[in-house]
PDB file of N, CA and C in Angstrom:
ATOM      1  N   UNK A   1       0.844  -1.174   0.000  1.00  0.00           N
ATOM      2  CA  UNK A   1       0.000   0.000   0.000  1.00  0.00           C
ATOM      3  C   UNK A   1       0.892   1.241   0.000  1.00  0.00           C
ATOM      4  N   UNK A   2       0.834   2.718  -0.756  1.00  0.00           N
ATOM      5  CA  UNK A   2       1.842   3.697  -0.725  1.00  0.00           C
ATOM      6  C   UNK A   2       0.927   4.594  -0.175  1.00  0.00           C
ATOM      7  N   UNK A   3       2.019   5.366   0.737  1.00  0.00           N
ATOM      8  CA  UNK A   3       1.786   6.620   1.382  1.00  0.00           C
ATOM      9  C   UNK A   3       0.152   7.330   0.936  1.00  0.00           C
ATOM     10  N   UNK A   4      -0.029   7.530  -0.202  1.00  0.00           N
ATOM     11  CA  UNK A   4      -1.049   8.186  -0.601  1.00  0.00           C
ATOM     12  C   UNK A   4      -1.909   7.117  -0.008  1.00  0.00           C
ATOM     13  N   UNK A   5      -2.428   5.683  -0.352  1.00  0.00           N
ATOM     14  CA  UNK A   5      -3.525   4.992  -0.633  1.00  0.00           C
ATOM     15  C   UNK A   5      -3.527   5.589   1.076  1.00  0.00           C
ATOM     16  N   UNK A   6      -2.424   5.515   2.367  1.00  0.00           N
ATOM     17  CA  UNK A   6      -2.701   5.578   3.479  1.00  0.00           C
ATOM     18  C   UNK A   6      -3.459   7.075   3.765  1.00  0.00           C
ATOM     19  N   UNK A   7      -2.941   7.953   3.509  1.00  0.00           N
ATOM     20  CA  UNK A   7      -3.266   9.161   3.591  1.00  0.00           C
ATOM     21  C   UNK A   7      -4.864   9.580   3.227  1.00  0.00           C
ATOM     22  N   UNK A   8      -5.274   8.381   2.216  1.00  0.00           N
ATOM     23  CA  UNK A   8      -6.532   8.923   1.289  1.00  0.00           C
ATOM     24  C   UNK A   8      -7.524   7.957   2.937  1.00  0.00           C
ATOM     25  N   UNK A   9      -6.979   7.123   3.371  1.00  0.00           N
ATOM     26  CA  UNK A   9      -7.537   6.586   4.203  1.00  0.00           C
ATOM     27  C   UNK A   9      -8.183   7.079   5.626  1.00  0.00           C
ATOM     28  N   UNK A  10      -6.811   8.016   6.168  1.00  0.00           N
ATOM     29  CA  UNK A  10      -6.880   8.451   7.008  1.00  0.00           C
ATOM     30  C   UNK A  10      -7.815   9.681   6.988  1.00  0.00           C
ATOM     31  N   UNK A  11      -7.833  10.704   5.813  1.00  0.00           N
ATOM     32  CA  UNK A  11      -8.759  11.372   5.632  1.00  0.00           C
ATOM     33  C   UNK A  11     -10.279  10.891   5.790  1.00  0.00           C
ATOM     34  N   UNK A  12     -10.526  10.046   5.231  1.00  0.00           N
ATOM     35  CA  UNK A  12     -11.936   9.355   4.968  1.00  0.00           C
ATOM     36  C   UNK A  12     -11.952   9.172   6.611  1.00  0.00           C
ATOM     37  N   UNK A  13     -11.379   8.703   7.195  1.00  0.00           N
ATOM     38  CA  UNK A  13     -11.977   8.528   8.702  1.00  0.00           C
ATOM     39  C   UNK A  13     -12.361   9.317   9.407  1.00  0.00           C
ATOM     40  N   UNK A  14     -11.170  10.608   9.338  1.00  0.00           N
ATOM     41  CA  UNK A  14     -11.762  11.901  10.190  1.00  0.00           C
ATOM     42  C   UNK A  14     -12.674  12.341   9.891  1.00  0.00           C
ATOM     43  N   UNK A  15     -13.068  11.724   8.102  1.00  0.00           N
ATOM     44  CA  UNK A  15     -14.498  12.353   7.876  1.00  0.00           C
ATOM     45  C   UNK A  15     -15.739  12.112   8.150  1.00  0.00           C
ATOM     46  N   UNK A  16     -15.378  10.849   8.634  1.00  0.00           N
ATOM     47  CA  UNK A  16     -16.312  10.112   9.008  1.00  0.00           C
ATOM     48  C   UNK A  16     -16.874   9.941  10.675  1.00  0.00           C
ATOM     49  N   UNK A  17     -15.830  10.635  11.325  1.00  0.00           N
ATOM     50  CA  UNK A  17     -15.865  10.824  12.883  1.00  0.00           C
ATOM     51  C   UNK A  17     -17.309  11.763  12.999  1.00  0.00           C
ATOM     52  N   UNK A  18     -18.092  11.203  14.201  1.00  0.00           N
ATOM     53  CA  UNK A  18     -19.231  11.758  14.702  1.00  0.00           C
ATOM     54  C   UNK A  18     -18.558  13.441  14.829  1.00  0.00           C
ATOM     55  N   UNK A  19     -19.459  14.409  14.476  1.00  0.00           N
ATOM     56  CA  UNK A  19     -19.325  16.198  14.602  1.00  0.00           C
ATOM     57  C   UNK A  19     -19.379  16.259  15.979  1.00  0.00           C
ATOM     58  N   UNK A  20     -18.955  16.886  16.916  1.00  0.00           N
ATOM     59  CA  UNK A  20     -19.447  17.334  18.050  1.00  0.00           C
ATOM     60  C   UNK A  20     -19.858  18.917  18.066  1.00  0.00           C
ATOM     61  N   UNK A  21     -21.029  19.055  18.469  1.00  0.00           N
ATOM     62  CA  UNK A  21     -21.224  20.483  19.162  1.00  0.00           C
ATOM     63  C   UNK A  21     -20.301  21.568  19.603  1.00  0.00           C
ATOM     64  N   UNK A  22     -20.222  22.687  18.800  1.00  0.00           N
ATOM     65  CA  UNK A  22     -19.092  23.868  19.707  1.00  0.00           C
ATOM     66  C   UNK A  22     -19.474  23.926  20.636  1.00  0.00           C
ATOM     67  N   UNK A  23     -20.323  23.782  21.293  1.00  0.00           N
ATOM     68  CA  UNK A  23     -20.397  23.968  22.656  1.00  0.00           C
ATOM     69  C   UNK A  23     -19.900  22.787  23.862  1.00  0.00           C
ATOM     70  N   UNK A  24     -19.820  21.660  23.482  1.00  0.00           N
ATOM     71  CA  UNK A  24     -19.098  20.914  23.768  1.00  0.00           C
ATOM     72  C   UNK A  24     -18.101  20.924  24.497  1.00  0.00           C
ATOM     73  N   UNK A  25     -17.261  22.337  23.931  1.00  0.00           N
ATOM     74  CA  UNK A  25     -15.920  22.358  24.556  1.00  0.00           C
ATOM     75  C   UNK A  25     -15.624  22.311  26.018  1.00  0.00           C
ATOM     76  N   UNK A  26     -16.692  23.660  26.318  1.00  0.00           N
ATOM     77  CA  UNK A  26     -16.938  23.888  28.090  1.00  0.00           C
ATOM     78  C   UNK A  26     -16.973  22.767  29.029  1.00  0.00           C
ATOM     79  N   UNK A  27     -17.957  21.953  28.593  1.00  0.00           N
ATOM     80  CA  UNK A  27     -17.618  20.743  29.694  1.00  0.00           C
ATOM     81  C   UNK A  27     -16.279  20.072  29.583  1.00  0.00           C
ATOM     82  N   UNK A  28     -15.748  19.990  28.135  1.00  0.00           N
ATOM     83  CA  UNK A  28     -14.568  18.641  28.204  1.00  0.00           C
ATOM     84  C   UNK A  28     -13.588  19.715  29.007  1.00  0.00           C
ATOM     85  N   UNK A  29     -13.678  20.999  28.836  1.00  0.00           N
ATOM     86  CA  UNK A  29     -12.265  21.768  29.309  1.00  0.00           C
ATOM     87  C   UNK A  29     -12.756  21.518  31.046  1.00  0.00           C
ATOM     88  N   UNK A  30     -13.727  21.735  31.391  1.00  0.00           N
ATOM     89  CA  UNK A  30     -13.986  21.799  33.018  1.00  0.00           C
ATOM     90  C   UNK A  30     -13.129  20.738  33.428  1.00  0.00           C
ATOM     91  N   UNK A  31     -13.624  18.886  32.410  1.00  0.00           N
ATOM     92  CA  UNK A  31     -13.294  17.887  32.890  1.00  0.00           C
ATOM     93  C   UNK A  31     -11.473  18.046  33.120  1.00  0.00           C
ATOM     94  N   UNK A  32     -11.224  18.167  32.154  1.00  0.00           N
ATOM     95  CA  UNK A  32      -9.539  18.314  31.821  1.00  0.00           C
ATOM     96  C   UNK A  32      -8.851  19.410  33.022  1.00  0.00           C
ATOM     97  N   UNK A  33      -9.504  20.178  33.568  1.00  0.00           N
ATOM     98  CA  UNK A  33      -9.019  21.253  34.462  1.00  0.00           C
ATOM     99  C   UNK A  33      -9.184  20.578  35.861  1.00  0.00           C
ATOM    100  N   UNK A  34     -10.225  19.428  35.643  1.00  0.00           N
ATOM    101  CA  UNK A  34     -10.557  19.203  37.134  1.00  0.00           C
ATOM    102  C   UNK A  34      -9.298  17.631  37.448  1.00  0.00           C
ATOM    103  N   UNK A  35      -8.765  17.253  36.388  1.00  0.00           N
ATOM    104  CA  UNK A  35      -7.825  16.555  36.192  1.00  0.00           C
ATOM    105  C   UNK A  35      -6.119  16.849  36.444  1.00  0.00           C
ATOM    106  N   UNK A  36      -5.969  18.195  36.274  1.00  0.00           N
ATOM    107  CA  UNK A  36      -4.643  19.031  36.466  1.00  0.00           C
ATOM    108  C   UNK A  36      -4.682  18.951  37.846  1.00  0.00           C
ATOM    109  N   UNK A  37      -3.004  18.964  37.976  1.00  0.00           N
ATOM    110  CA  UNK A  37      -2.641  18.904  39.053  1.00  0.00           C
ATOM    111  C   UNK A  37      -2.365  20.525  39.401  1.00  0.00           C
ATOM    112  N   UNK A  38      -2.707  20.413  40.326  1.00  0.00           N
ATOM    113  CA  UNK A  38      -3.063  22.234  41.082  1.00  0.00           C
ATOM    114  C   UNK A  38      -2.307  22.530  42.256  1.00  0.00           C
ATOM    115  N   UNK A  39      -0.992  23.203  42.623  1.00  0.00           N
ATOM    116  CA  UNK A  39      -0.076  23.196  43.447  1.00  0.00           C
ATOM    117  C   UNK A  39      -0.770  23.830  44.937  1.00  0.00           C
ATOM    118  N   UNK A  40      -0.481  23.475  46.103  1.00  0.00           N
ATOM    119  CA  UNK A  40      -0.327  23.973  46.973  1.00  0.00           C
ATOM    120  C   UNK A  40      -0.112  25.418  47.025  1.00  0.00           C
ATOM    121  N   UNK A  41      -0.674  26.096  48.529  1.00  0.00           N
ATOM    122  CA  UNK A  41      -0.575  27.475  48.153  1.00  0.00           C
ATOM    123  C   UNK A  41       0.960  27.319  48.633  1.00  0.00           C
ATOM    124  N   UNK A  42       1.610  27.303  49.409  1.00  0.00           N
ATOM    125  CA  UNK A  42       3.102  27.170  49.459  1.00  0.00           C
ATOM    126  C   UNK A  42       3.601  26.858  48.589  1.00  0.00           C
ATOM    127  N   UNK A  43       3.380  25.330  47.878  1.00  0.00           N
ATOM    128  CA  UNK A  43       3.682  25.515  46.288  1.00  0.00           C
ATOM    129  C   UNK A  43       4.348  26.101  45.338  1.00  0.00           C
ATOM    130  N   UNK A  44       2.708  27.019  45.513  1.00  0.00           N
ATOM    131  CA  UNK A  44       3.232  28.145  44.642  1.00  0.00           C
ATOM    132  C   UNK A  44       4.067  29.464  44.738  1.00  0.00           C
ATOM    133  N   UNK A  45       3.983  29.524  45.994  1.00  0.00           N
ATOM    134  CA  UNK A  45       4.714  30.995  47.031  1.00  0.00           C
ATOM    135  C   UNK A  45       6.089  30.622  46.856  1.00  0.00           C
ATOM    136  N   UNK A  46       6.890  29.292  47.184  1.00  0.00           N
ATOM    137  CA  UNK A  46       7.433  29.193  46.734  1.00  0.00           C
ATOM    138  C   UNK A  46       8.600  29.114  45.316  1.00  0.00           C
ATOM    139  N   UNK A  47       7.343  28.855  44.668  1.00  0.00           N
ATOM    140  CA  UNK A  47       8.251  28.357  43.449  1.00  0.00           C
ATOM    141  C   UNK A  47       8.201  29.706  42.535  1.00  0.00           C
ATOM    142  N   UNK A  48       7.148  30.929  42.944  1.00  0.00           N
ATOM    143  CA  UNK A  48       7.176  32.346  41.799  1.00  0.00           C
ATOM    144  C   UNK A  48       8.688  32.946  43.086  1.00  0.00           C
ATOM    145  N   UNK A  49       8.503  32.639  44.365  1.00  0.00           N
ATOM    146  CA  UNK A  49       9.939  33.112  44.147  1.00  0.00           C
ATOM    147  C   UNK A  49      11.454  32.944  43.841  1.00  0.00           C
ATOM    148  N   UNK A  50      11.445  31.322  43.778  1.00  0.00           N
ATOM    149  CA  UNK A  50      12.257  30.945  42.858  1.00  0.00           C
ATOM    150  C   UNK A  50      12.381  31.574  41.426  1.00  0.00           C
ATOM    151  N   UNK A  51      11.282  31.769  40.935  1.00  0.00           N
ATOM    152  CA  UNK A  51      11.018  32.480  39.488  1.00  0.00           C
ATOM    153  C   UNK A  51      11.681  33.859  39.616  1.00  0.00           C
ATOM    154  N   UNK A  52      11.180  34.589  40.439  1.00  0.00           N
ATOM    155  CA  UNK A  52      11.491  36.215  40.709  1.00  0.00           C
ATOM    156  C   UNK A  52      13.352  35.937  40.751  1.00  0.00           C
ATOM    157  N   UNK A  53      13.894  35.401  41.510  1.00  0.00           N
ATOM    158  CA  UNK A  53      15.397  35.094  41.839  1.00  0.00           C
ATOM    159  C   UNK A  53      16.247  34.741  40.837  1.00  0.00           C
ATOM    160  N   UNK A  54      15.812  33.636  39.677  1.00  0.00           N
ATOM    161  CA  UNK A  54      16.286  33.398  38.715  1.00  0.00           C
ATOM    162  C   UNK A  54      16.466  34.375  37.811  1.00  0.00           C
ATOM    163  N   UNK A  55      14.971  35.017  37.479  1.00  0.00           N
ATOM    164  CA  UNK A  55      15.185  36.493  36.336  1.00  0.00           C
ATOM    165  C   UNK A  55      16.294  37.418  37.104  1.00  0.00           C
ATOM    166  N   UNK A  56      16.035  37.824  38.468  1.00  0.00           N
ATOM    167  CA  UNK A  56      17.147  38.518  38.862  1.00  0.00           C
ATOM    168  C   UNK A  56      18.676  38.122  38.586  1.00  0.00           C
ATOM    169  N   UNK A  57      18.699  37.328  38.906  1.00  0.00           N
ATOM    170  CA  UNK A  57      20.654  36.932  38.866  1.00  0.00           C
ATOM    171  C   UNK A  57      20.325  36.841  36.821  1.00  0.00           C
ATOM    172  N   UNK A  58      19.452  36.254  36.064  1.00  0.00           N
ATOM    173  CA  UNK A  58      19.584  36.088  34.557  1.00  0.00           C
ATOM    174  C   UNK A  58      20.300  37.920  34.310  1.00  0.00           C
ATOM    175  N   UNK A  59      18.804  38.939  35.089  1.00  0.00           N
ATOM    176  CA  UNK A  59      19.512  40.353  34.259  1.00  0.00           C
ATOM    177  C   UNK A  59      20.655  40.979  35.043  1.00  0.00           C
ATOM    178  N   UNK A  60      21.164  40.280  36.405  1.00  0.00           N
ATOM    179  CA  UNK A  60      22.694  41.220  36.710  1.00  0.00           C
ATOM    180  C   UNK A  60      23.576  40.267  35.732  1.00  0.00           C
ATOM    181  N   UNK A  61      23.499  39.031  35.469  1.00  0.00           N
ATOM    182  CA  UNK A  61      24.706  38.267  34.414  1.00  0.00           C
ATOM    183  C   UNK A  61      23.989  38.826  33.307  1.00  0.00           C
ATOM    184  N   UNK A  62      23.323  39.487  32.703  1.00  0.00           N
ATOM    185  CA  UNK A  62      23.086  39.973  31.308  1.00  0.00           C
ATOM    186  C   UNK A  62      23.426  41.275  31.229  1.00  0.00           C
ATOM    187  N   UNK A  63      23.212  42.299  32.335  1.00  0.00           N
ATOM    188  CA  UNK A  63      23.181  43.950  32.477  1.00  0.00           C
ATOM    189  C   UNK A  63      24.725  43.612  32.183  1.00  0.00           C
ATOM    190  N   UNK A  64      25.410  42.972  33.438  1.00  0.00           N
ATOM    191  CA  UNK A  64      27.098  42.936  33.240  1.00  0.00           C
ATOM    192  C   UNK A  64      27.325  42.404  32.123  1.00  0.00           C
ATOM    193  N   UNK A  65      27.076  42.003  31.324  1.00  0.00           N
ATOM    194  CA  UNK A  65      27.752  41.172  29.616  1.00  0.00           C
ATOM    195  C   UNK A  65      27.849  42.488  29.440  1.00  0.00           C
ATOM    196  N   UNK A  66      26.538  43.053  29.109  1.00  0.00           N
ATOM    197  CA  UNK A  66      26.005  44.309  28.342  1.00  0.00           C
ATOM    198  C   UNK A  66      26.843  45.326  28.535  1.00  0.00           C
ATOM    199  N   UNK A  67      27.296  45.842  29.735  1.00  0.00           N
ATOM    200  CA  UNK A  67      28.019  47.013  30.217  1.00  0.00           C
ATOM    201  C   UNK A  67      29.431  46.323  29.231  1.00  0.00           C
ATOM    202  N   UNK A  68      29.673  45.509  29.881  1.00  0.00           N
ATOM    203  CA  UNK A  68      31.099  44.906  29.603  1.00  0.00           C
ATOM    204  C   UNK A  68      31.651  44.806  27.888  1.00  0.00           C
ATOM    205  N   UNK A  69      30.495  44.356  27.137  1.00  0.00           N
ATOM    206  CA  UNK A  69      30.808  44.602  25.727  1.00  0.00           C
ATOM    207  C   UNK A  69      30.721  46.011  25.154  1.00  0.00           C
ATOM    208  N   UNK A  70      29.887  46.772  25.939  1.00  0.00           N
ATOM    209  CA  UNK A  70      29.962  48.084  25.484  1.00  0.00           C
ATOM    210  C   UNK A  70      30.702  49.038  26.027  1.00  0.00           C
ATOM    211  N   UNK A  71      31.413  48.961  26.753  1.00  0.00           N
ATOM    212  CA  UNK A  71      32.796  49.195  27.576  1.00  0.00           C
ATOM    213  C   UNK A  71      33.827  49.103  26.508  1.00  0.00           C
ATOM    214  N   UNK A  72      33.814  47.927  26.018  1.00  0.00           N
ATOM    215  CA  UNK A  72      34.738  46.898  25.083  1.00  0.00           C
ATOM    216  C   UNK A  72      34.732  47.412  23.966  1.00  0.00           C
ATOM    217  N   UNK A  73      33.222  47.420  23.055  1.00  0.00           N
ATOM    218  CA  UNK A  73      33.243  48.378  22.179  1.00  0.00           C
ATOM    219  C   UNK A  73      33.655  49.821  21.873  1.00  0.00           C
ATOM    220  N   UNK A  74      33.381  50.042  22.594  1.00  0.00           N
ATOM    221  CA  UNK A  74      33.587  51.887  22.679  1.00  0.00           C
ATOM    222  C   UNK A  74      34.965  52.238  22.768  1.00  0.00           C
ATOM    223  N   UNK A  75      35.431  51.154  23.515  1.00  0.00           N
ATOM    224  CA  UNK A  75      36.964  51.459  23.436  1.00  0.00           C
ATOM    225  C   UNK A  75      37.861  51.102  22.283  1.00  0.00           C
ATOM    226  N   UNK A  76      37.041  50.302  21.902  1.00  0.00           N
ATOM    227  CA  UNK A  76      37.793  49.868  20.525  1.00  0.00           C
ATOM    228  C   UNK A  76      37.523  51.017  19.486  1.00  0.00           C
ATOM    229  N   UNK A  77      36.623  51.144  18.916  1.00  0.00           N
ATOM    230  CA  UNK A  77      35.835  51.892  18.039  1.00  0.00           C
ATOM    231  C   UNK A  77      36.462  53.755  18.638  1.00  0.00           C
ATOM    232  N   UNK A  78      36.336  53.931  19.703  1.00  0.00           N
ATOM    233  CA  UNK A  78      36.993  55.600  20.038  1.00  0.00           C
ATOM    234  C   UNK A  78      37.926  55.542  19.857  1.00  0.00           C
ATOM    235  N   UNK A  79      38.821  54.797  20.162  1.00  0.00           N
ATOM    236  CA  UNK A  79      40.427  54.744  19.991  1.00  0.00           C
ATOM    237  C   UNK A  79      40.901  54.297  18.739  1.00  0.00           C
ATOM    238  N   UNK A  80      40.388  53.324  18.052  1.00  0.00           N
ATOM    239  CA  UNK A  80      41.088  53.425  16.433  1.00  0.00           C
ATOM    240  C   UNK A  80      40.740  54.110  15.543  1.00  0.00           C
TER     241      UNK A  80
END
């Protein structure tokens, strides 16, 4: 069987799948939300300040690149 005969197949099925209702969605999303795992309030207190700490130290090691290449630059570029 080649790629196509599969392909022509697979189409025909999805076409053939029962329609569901747009409205539909609301319940399956409730179900799916009521399924997620949902952190603790410590949890979470925790872990956005882990978040907050990381961006901090990311922009003093990025501010310092930044200063530092443009330090670098300028000196190159004014002086030759």
């Amino acid at each position: 069987m080649t790629s196509r005969a599969k392909k022509v197949k697979v189409v025909k099925s999805a076409a053939s799948a029962k329609k569901k209702s747009k409205l539909s969605f609301f319940p399956e999303a409730l179900e799916e939300l009521k399924k997620a795992y949902w952190p603790t309030w410590q949890e979470a207190l925790r872990l956005s300040f882990l978040v907050v700490i990381v961006c901090g130290v990311m922009g003093v090691i990025l501010g310092a690149l930044d200063y530092g290449f443009t330090k670098l630059l300028g000196g190159l570029l004014l002086s030759g």
